[in-house]
Every structure is written in C-alpha cells, then in structure tokens.
PDB file of N, CA and C in Angstrom:
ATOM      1  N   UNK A   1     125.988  72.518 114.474  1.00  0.00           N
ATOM      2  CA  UNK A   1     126.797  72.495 115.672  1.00  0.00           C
ATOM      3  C   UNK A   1     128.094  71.754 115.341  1.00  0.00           C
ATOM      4  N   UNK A   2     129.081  71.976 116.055  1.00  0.00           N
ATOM      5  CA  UNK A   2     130.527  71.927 115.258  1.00  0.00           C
ATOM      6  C   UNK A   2     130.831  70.769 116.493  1.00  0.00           C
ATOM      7  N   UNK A   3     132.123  69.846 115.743  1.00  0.00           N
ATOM      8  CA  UNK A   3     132.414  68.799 116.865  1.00  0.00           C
ATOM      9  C   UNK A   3     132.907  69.770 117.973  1.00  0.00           C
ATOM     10  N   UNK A   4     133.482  70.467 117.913  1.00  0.00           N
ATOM     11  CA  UNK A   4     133.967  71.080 119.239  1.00  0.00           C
ATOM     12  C   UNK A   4     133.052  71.816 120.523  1.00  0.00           C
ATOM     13  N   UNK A   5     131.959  71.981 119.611  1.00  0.00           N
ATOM     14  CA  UNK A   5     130.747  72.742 120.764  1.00  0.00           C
ATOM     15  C   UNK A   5     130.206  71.372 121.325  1.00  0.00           C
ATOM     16  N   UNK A   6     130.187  70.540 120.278  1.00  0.00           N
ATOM     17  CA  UNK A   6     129.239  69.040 120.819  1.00  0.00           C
ATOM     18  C   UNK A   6     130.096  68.653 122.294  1.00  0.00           C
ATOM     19  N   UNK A   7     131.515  68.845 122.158  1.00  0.00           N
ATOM     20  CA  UNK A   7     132.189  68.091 122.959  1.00  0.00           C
ATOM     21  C   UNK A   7     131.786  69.020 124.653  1.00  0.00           C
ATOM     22  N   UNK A   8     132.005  70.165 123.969  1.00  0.00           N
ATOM     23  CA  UNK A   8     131.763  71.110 125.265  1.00  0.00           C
ATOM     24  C   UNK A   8     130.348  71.139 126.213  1.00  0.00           C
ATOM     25  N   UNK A   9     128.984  70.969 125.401  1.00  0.00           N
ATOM     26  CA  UNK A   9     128.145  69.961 126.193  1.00  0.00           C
ATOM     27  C   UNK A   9     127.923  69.502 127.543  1.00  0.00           C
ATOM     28  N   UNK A  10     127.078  69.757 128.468  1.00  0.00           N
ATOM     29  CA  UNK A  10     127.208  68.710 129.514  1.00  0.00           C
ATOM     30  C   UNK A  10     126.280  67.256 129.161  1.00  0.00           C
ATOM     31  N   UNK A  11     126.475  66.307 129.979  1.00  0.00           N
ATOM     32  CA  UNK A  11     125.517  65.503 129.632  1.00  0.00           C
ATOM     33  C   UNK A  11     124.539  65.864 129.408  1.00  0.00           C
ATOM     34  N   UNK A  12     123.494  66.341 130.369  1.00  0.00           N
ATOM     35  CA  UNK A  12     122.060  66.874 130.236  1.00  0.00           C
ATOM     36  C   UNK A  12     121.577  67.571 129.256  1.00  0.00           C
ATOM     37  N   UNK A  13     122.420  67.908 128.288  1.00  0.00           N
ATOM     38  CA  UNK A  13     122.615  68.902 127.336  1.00  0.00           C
ATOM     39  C   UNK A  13     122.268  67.792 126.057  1.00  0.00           C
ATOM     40  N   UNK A  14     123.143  66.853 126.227  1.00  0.00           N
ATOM     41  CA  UNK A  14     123.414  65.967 124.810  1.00  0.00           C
ATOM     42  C   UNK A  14     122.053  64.883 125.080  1.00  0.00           C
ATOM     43  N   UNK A  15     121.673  64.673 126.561  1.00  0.00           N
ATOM     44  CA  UNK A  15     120.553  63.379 126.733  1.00  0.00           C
ATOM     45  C   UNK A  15     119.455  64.235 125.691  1.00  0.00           C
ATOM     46  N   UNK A  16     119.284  65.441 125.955  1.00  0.00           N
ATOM     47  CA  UNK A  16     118.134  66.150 125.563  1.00  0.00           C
ATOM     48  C   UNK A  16     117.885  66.183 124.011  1.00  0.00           C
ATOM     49  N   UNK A  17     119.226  66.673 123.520  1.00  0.00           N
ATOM     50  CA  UNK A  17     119.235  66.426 122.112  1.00  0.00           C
ATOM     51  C   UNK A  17     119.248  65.010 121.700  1.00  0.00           C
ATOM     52  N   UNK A  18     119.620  64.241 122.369  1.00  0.00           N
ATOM     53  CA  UNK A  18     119.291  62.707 121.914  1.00  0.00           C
ATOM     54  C   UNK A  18     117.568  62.677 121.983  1.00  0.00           C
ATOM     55  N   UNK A  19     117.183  63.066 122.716  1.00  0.00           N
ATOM     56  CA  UNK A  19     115.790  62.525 123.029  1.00  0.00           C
ATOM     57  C   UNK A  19     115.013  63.534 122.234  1.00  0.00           C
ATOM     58  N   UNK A  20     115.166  64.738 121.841  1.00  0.00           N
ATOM     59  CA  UNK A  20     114.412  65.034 119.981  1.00  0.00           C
ATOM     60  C   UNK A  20     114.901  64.317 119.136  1.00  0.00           C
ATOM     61  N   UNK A  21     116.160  64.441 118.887  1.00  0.00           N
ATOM     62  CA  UNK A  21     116.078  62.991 117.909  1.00  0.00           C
ATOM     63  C   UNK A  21     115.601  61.973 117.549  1.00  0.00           C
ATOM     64  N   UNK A  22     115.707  61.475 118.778  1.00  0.00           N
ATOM     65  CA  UNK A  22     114.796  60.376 118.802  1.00  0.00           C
ATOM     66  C   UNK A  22     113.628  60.817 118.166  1.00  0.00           C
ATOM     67  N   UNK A  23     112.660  61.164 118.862  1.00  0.00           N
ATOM     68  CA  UNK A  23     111.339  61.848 118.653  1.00  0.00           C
ATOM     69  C   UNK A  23     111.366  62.079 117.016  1.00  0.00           C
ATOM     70  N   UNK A  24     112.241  62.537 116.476  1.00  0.00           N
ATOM     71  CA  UNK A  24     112.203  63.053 115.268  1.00  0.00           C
ATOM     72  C   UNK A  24     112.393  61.828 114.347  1.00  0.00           C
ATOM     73  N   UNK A  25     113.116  60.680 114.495  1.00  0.00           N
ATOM     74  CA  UNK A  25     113.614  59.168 114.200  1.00  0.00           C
ATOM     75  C   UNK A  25     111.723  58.665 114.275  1.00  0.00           C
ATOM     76  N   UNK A  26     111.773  58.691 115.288  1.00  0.00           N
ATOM     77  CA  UNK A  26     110.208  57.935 115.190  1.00  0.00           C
ATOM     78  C   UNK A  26     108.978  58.673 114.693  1.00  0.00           C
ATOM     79  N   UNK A  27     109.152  59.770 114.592  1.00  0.00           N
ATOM     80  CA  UNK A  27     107.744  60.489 113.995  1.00  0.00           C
ATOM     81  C   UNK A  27     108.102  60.109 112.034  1.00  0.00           C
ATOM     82  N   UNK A  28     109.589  60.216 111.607  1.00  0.00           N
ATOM     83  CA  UNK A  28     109.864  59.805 110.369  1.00  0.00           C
ATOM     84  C   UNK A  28     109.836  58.089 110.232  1.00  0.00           C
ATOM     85  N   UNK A  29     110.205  57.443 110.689  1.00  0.00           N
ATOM     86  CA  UNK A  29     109.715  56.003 110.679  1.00  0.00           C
ATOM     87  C   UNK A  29     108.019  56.033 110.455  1.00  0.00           C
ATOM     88  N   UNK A  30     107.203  56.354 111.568  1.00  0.00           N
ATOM     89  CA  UNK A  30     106.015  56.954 111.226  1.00  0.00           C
ATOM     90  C   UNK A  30     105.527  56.915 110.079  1.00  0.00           C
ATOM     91  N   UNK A  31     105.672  57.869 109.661  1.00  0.00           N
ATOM     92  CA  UNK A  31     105.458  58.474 108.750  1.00  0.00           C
ATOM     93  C   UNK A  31     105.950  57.754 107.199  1.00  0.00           C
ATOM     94  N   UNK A  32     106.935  57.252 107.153  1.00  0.00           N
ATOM     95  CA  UNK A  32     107.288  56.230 106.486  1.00  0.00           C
ATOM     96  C   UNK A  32     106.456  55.342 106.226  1.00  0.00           C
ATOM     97  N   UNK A  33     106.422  54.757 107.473  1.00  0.00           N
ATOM     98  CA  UNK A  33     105.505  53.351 107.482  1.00  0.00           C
ATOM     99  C   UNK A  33     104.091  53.525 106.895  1.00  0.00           C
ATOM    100  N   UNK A  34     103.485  54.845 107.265  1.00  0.00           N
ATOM    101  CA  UNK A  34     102.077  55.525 106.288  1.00  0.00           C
ATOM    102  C   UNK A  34     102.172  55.545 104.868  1.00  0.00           C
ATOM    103  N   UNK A  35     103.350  55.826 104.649  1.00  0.00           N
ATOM    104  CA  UNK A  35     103.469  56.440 103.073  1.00  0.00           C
ATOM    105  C   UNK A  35     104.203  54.912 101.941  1.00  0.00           C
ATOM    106  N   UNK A  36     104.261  53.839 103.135  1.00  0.00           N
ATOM    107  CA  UNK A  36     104.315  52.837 102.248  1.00  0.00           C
ATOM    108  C   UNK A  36     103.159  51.755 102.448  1.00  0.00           C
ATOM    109  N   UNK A  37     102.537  51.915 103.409  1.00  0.00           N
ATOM    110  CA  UNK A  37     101.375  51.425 103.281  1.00  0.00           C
ATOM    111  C   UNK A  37     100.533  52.081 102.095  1.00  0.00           C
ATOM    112  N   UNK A  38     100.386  53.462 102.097  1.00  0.00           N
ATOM    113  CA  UNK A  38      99.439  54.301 101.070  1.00  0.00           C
ATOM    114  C   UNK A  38      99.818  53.531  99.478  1.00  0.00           C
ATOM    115  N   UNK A  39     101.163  53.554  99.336  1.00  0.00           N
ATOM    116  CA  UNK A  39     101.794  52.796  98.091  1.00  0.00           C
ATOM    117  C   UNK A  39     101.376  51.965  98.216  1.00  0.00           C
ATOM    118  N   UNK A  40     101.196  50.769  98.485  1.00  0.00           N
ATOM    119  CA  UNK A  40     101.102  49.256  98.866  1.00  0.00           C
ATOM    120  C   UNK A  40      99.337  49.210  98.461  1.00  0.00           C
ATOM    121  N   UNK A  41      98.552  50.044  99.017  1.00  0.00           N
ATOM    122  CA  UNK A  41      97.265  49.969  98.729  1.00  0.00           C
ATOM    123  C   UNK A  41      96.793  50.366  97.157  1.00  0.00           C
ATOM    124  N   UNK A  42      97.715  51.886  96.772  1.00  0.00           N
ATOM    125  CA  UNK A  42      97.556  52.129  95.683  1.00  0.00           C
ATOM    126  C   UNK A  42      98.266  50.840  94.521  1.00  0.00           C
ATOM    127  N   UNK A  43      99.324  50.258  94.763  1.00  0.00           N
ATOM    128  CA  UNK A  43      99.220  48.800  93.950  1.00  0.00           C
ATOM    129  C   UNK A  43      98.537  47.907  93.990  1.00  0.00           C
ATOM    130  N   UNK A  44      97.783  47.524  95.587  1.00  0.00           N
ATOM    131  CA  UNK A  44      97.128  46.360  95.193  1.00  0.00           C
ATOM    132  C   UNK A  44      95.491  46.601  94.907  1.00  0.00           C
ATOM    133  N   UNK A  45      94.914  47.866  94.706  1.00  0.00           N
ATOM    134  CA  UNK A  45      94.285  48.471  94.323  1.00  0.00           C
ATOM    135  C   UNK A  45      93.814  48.456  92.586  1.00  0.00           C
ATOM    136  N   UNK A  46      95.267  48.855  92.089  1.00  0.00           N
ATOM    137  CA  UNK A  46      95.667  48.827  90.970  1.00  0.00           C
ATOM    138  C   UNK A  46      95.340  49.825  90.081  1.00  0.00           C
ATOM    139  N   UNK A  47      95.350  51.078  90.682  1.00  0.00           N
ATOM    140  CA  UNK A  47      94.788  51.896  90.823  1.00  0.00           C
ATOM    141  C   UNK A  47      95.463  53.021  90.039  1.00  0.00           C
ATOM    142  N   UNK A  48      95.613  53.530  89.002  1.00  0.00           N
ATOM    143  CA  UNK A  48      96.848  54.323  88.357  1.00  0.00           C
ATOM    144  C   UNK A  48      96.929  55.624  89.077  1.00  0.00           C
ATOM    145  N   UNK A  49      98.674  56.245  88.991  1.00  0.00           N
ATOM    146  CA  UNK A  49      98.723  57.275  89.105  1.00  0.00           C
ATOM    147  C   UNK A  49      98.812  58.033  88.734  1.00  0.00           C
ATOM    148  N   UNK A  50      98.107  59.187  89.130  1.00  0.00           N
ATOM    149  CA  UNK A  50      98.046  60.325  88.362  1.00  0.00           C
ATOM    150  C   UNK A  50      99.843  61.150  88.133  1.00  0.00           C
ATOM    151  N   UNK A  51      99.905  62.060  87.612  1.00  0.00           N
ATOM    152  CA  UNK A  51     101.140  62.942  87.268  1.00  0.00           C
ATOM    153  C   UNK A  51     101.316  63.509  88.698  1.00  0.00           C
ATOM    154  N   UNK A  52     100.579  64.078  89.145  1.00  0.00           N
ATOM    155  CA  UNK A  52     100.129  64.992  90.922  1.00  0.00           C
ATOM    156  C   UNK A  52     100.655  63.932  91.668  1.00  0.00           C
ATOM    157  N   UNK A  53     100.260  62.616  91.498  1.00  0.00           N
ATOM    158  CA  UNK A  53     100.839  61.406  92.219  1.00  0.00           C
ATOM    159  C   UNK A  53     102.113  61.093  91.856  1.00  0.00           C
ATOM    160  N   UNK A  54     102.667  61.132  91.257  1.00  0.00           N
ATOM    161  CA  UNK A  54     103.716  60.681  90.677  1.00  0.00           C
ATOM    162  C   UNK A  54     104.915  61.719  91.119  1.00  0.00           C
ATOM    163  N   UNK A  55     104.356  63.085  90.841  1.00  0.00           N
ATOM    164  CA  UNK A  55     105.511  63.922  91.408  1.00  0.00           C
ATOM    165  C   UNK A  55     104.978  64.186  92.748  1.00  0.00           C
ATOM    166  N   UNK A  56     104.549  64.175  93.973  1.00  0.00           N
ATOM    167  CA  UNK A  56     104.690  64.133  95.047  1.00  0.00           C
ATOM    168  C   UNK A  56     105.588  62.952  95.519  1.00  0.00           C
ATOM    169  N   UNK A  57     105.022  61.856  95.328  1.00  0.00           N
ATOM    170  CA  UNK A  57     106.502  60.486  95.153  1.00  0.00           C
ATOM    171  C   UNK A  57     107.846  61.129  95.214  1.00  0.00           C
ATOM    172  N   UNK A  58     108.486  61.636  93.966  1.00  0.00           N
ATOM    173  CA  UNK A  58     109.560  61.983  93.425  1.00  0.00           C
ATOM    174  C   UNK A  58     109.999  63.184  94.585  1.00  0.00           C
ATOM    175  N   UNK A  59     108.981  63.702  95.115  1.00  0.00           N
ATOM    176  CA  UNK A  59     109.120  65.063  95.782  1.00  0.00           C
ATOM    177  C   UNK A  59     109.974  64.790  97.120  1.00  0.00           C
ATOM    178  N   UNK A  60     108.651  63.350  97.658  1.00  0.00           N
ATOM    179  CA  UNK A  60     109.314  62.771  99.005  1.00  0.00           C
ATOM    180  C   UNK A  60     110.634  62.296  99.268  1.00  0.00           C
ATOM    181  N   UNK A  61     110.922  61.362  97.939  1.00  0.00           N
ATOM    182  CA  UNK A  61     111.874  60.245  97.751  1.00  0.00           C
ATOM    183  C   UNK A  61     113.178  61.259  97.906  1.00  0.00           C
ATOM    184  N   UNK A  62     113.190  62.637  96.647  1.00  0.00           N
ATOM    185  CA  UNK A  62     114.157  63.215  97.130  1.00  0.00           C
ATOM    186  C   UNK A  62     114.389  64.037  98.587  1.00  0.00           C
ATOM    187  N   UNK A  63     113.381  64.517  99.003  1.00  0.00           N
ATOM    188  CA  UNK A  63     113.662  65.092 100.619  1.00  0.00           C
ATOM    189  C   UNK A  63     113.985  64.186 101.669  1.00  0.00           C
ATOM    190  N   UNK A  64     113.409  62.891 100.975  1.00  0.00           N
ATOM    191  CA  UNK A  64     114.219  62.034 102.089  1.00  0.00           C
ATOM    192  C   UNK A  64     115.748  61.647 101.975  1.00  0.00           C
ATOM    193  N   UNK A  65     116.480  61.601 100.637  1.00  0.00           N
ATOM    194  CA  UNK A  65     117.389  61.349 100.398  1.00  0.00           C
ATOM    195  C   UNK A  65     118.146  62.412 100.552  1.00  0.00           C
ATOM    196  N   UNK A  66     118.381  63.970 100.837  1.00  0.00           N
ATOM    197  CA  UNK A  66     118.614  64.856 101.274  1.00  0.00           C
ATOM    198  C   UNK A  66     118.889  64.719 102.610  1.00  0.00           C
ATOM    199  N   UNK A  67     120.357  65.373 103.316  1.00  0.00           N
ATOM    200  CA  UNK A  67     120.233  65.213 104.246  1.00  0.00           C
ATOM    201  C   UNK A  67     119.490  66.810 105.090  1.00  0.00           C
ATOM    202  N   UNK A  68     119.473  66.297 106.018  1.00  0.00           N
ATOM    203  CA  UNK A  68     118.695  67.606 107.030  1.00  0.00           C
ATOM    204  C   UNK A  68     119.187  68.579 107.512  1.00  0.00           C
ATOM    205  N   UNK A  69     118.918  69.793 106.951  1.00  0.00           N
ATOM    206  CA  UNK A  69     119.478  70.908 106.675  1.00  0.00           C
ATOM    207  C   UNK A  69     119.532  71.373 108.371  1.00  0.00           C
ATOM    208  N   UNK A  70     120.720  71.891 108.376  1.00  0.00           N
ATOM    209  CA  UNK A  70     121.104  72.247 109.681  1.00  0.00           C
ATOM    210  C   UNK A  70     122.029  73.671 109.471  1.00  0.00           C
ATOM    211  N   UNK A  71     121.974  74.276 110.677  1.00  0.00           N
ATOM    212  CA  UNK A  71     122.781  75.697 110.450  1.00  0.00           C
ATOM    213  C   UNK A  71     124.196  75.698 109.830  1.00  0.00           C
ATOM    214  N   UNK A  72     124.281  75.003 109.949  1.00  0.00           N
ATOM    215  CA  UNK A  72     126.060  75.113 109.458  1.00  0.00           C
ATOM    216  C   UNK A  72     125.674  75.018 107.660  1.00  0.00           C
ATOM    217  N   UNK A  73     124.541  74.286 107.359  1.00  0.00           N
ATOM    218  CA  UNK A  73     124.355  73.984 105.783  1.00  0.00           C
ATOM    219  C   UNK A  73     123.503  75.316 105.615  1.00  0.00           C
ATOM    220  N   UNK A  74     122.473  75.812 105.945  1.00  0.00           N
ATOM    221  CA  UNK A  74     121.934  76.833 105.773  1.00  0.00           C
ATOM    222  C   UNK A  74     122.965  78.153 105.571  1.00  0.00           C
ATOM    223  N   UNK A  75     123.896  78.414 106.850  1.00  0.00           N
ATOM    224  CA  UNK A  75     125.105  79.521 106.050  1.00  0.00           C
ATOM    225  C   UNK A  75     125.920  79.358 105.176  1.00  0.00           C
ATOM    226  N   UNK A  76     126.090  78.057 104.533  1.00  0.00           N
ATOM    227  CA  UNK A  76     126.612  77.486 103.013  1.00  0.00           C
ATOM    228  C   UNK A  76     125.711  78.266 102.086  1.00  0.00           C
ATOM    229  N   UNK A  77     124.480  78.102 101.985  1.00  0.00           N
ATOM    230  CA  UNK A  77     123.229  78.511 101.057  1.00  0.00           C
ATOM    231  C   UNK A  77     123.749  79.420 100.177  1.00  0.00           C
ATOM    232  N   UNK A  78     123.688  80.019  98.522  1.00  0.00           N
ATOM    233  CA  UNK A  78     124.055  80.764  97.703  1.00  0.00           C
ATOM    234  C   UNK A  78     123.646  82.049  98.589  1.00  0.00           C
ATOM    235  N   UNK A  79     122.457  82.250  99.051  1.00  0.00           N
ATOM    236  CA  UNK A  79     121.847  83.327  99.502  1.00  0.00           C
ATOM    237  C   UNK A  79     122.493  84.242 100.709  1.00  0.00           C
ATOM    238  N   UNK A  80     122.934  82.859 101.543  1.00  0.00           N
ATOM    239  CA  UNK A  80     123.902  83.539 102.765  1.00  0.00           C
ATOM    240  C   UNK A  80     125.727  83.835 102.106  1.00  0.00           C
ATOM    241  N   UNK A  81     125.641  83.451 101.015  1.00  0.00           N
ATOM    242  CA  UNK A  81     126.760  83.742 100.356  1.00  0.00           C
ATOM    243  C   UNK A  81     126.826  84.898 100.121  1.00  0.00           C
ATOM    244  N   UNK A  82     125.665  85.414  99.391  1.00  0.00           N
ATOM    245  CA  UNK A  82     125.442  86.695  98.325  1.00  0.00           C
ATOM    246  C   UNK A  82     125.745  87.622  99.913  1.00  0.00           C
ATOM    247  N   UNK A  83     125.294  87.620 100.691  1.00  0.00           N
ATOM    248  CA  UNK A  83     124.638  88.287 101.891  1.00  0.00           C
ATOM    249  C   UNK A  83     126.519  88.805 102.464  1.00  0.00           C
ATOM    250  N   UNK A  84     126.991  87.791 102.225  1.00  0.00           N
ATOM    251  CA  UNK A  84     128.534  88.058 102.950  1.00  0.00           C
ATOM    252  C   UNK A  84     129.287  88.819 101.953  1.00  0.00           C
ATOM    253  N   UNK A  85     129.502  88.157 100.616  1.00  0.00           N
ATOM    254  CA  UNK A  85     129.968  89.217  99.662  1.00  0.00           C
ATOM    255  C   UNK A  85     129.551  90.485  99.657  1.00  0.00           C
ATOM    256  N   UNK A  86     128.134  90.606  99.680  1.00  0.00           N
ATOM    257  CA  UNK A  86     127.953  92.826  99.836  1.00  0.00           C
ATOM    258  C   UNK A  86     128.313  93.083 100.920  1.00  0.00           C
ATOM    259  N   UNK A  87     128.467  92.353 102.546  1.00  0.00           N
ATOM    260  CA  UNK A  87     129.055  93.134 103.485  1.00  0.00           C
ATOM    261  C   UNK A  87     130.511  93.825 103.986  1.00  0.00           C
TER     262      UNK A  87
END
C-alpha cells in the first residue's frame, strides 16, 4: 500500500489495520519468546545440535531478519518481472 492510498484511508480503516498488526506484533513476540526459551533449554540442557537443528535456526534467524513481504515487494519478484516483459 503506497503512502498516498494510506493517506486516503478513513480512520476506521487505519484503527483496523493497526489492530492486525498488532495481533501480528504479538503472536511474533510470542512466538519469539518460545523459540528462545526452546534455545535456552537446549543450552542448559547441554544438549548438542543436530545439522536439522542448526539449519532450522539459520532458517528462522534469516526470515526474521527479512522484511515482510508485502504487495508492492511481491510485484518486484523476478517472476512478476518475467510475467511483464512477455506481455
């Protein structure tokens, strides 16, 4: 969504999208907070990790560091590229 549609918006419009957000903020905090407890046990455990363990880690760490793909990034995609060049 582009600053200019955001602006066009009524309130009730933007409370709503605030309030999935939200929702979406706290189900990832969540979820966070699980996946460093799970770590935290598997150290004080002492417990080695496997390779399967190790790259699921790597898997998370980068999707979290990724930001969240939204339509405007999705019609960037090579694929929606290819798609415009043959038309």
């Amino acid at each position: 969504m582009t600053d200019k549609e955001l602006r066009r918006l009524k309130r009730d419009e933007l409370l709503e999208i605030l309030f999935y957000l939200q929702k979406e903020v706290d189900n990832l905090k969540q979820q966070n907070q699980e996946l460093q407890q799970r770590i935290e046990n598997l150290t004080l455990n002492k417990q080695s990790l496997s390779d399967e363990d190790l790259n699921r880690i790597s898997q998370i760490i980068k999707d979290a560091l990724n930001p969240v793909k939204t339509d405007e990034n999705i019609s960037d995609s090579p694929e929606s590229a290819e798609q415009e060049r043959s038309s």
